[in-house]
PDB file of N, CA and C in Angstrom:
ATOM      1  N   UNK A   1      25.667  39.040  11.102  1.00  0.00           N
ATOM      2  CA  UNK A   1      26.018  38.182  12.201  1.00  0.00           C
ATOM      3  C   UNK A   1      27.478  38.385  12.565  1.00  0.00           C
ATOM      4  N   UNK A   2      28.145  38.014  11.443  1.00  0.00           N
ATOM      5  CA  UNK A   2      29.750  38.141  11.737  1.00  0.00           C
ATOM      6  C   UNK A   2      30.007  39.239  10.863  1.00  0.00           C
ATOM      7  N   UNK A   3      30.732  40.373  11.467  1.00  0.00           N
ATOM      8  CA  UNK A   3      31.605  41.180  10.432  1.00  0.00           C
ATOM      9  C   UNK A   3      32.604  40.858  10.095  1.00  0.00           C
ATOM     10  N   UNK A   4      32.597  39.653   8.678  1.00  0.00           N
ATOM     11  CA  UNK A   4      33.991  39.465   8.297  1.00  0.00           C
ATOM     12  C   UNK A   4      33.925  39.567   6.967  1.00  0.00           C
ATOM     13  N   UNK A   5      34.912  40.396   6.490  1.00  0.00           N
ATOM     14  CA  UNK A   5      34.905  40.849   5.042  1.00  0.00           C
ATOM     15  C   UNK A   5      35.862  40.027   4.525  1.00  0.00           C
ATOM     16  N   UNK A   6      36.262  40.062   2.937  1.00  0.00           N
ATOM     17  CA  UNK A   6      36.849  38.970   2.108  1.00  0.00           C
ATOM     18  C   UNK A   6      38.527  39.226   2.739  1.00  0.00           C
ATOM     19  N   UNK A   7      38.916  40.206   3.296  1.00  0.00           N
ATOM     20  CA  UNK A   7      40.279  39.490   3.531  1.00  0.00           C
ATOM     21  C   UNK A   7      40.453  39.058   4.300  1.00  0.00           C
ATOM     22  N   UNK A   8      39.608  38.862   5.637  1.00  0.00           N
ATOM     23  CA  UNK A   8      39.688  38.272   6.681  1.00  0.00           C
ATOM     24  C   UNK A   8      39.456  36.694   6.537  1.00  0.00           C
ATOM     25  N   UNK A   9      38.453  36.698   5.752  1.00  0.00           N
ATOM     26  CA  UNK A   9      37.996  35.700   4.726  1.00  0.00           C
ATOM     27  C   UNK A   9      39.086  34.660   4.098  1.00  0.00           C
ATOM     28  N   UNK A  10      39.207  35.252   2.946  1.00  0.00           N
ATOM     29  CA  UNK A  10      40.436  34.636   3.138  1.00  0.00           C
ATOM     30  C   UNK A  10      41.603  34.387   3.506  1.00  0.00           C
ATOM     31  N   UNK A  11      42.338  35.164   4.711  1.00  0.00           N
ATOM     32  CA  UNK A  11      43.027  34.610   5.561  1.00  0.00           C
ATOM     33  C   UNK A  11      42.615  32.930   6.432  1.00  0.00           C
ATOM     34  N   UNK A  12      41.271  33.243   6.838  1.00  0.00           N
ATOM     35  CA  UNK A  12      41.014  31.872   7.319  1.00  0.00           C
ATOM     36  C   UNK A  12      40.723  30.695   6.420  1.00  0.00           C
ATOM     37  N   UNK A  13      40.820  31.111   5.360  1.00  0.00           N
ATOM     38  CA  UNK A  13      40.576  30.022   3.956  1.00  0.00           C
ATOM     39  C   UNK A  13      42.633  29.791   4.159  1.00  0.00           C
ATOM     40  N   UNK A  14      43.199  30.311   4.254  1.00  0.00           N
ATOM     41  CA  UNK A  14      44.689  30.297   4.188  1.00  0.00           C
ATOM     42  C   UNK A  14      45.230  29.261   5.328  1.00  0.00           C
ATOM     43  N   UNK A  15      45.067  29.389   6.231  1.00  0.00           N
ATOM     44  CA  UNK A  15      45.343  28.952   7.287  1.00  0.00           C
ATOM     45  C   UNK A  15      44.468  27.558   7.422  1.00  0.00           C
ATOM     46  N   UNK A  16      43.216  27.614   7.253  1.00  0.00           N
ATOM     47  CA  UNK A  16      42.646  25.627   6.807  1.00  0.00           C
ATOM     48  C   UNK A  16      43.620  25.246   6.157  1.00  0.00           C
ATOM     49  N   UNK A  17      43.901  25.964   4.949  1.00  0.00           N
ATOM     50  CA  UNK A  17      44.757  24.933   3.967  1.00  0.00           C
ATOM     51  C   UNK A  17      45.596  24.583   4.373  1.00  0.00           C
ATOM     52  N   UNK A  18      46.661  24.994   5.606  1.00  0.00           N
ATOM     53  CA  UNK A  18      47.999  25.070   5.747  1.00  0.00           C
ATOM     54  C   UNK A  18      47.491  24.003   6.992  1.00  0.00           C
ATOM     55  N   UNK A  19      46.881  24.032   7.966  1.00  0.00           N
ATOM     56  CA  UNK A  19      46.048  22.886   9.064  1.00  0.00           C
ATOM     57  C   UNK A  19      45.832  21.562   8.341  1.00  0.00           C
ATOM     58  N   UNK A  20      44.456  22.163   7.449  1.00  0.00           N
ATOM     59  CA  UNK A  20      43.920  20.692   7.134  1.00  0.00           C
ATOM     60  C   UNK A  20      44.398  19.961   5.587  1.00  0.00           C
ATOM     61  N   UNK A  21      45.274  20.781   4.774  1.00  0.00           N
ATOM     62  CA  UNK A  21      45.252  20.666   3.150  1.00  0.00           C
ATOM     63  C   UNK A  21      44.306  20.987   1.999  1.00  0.00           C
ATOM     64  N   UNK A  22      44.488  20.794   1.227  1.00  0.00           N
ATOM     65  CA  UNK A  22      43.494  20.531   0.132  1.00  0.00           C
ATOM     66  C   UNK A  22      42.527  19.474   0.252  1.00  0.00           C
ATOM     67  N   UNK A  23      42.730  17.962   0.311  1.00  0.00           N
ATOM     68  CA  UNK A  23      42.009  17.189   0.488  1.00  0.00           C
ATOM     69  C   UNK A  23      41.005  17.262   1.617  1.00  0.00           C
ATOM     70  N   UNK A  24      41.322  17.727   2.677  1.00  0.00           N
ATOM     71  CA  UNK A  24      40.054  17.878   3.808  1.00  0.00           C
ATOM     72  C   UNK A  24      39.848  18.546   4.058  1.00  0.00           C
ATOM     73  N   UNK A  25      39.832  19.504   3.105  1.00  0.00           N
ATOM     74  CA  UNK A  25      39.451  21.106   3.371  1.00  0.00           C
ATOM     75  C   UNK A  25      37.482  20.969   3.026  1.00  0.00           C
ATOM     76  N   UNK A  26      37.594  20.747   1.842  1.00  0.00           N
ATOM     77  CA  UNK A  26      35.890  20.288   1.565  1.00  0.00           C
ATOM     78  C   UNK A  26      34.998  19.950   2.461  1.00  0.00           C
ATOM     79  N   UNK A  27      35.519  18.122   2.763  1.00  0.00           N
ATOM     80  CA  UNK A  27      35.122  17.667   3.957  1.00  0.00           C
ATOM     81  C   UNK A  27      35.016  18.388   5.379  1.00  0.00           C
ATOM     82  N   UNK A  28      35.445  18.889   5.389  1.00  0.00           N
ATOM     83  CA  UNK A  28      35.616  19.799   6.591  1.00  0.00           C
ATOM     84  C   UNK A  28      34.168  20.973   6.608  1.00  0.00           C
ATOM     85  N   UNK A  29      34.671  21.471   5.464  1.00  0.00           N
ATOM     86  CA  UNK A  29      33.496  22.729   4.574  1.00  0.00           C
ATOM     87  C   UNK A  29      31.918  22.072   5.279  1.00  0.00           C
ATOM     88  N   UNK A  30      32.014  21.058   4.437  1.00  0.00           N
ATOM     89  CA  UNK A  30      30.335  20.360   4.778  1.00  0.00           C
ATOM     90  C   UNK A  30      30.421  19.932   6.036  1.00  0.00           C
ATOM     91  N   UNK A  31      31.377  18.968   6.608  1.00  0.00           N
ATOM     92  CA  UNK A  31      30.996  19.149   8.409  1.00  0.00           C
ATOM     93  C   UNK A  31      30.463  20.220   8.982  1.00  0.00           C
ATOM     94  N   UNK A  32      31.161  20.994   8.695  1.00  0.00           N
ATOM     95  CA  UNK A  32      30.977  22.635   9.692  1.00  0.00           C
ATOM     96  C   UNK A  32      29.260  23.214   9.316  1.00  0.00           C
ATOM     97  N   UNK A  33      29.028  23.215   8.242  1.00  0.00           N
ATOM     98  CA  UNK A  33      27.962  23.417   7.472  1.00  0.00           C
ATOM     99  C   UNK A  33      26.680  23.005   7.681  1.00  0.00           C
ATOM    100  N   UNK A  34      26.882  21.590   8.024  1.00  0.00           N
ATOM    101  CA  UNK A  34      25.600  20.543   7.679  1.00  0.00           C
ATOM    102  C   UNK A  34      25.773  20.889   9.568  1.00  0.00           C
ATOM    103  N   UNK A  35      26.100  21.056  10.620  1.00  0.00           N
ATOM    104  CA  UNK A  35      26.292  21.395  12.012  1.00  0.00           C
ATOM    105  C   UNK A  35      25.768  22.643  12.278  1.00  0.00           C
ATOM    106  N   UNK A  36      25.927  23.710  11.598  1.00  0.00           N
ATOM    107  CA  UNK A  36      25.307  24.873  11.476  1.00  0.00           C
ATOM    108  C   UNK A  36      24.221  24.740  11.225  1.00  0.00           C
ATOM    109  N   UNK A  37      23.784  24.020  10.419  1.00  0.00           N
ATOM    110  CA  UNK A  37      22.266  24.005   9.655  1.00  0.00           C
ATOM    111  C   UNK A  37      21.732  23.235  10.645  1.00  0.00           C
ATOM    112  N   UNK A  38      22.062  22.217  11.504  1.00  0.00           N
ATOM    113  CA  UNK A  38      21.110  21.649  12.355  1.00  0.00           C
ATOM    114  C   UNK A  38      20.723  22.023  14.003  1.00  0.00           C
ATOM    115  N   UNK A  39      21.871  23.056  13.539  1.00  0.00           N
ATOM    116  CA  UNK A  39      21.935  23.668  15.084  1.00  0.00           C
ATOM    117  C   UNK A  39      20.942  25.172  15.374  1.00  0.00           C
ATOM    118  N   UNK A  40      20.882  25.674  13.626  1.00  0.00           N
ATOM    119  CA  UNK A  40      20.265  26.763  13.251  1.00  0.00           C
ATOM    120  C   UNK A  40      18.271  26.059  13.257  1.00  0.00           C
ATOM    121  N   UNK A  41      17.879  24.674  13.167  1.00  0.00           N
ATOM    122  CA  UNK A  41      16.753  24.072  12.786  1.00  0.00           C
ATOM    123  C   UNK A  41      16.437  23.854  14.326  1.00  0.00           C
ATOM    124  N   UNK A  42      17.661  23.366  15.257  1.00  0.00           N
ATOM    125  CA  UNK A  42      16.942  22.740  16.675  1.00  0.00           C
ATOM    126  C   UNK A  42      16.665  24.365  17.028  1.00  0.00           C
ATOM    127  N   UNK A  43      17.191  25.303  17.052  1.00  0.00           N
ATOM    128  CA  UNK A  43      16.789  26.292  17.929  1.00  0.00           C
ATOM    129  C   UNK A  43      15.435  26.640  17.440  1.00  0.00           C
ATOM    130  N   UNK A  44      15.132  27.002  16.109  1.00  0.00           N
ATOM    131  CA  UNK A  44      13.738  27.213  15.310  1.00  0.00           C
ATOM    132  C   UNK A  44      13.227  26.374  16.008  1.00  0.00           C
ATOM    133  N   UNK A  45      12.977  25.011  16.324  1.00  0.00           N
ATOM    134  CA  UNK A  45      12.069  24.179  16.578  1.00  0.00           C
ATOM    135  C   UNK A  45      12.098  24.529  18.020  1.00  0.00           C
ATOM    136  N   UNK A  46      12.855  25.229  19.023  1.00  0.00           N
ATOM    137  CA  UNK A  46      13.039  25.358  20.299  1.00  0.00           C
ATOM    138  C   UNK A  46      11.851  26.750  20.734  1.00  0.00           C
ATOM    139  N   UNK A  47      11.968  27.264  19.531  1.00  0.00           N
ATOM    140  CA  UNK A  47      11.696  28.796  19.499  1.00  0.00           C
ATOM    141  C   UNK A  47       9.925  28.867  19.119  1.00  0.00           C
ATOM    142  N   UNK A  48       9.586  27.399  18.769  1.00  0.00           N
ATOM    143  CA  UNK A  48       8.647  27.364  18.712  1.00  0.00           C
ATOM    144  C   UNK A  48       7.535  27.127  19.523  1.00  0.00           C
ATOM    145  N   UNK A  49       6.421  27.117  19.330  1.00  0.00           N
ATOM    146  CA  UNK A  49       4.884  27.232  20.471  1.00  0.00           C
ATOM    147  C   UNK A  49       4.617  25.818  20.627  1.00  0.00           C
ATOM    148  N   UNK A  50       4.411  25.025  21.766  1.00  0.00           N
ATOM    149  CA  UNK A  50       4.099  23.717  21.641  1.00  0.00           C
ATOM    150  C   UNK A  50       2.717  23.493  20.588  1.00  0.00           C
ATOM    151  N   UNK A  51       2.580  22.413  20.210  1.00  0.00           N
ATOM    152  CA  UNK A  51       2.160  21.878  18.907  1.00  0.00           C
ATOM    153  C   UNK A  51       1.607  22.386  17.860  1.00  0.00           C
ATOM    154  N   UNK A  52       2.702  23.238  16.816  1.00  0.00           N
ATOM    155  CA  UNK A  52       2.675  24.075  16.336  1.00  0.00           C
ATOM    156  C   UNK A  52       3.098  23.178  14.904  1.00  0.00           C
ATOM    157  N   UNK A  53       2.240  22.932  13.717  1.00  0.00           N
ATOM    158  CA  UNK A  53       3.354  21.840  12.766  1.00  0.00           C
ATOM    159  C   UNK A  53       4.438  23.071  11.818  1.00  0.00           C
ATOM    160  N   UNK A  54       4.974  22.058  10.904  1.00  0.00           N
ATOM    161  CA  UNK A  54       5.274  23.092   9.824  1.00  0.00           C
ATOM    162  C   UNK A  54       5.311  24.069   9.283  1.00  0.00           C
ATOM    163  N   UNK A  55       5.327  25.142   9.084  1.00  0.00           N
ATOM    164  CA  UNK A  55       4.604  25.621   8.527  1.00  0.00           C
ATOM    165  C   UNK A  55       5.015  26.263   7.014  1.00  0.00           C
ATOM    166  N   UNK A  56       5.860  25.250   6.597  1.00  0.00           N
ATOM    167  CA  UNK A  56       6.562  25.503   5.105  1.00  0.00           C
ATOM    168  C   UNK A  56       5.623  24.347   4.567  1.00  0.00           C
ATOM    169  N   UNK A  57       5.170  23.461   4.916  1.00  0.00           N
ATOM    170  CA  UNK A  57       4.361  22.089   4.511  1.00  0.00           C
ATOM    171  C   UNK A  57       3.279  22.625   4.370  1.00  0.00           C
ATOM    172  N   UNK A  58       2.509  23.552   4.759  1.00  0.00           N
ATOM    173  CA  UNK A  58       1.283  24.351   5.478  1.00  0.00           C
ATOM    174  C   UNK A  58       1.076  25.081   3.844  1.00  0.00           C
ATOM    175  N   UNK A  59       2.427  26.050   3.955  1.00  0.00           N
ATOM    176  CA  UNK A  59       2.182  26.910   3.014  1.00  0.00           C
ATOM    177  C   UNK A  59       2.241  26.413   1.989  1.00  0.00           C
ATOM    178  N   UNK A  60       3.064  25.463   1.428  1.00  0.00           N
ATOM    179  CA  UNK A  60       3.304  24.988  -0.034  1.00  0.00           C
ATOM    180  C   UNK A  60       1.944  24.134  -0.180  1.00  0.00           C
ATOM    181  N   UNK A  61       0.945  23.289   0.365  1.00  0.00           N
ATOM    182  CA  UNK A  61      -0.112  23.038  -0.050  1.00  0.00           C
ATOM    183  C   UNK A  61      -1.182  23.978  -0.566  1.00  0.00           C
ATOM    184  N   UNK A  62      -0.861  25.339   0.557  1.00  0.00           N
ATOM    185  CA  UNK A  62      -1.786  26.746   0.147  1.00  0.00           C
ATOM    186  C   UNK A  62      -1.827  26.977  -0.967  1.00  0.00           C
ATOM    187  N   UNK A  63      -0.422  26.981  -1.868  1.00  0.00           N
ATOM    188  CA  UNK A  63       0.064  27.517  -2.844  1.00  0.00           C
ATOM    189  C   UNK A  63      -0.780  26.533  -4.211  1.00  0.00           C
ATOM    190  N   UNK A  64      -0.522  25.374  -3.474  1.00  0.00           N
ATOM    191  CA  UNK A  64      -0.485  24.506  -4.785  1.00  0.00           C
ATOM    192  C   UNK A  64      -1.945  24.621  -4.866  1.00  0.00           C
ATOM    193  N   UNK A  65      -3.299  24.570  -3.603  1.00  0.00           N
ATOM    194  CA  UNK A  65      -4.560  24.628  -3.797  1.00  0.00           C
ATOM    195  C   UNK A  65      -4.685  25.475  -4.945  1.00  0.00           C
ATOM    196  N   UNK A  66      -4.214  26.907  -4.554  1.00  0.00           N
ATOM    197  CA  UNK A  66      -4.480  28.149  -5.239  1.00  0.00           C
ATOM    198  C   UNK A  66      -4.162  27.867  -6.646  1.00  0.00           C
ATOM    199  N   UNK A  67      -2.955  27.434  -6.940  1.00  0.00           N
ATOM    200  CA  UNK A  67      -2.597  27.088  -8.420  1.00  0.00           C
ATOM    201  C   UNK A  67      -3.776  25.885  -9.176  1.00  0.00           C
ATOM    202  N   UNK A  68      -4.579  24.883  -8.593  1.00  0.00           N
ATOM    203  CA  UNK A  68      -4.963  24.217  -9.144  1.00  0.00           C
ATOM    204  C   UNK A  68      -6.440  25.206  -8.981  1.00  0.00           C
ATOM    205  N   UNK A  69      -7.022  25.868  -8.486  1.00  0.00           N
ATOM    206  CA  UNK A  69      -8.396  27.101  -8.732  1.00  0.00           C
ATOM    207  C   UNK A  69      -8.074  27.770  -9.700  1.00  0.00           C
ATOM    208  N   UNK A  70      -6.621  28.539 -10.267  1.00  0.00           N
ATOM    209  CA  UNK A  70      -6.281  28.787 -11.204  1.00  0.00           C
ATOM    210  C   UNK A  70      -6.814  28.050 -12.801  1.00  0.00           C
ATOM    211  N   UNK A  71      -6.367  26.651 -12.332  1.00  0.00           N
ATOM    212  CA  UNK A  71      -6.507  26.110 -14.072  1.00  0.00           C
ATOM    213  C   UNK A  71      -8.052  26.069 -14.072  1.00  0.00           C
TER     214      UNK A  71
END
């Protein structure tokens, strides 16, 4: 996605600290993070076929059927 290798890397780890500190550097970490992750879930759900469910819910019941034919 991004070509950024560790010194670029940490340059921008350098420059938070010197912006935000130590203390809200974390906080910050998981803002940015937990925003990514929901922004990365609405598009999946955007990208999807109208009424289409789960299909991680779908599969993990598959799984578990199969495991209990097993015993």
């Amino acid at each position: 996605m991004f070509d950024i290798g560790v010194p670029e890397l940490l340059l921008i780890l350098v420059i938070g600290l010197v912006f935000f500190g130590p203390g809200k550097l974390p906080e910050l970490g998981r803002a940015i993070g937990k925003s990514l992750k929901e922004f990365k879930n609405a598009t999946e759900e955007n990208n999807k076929p109208a009424g289409t469910k789960n299909t991680a819910d779908t599969e993990q019941k598959i799984i578990d059927v199969k495991e209990e034919q097993k015993k």
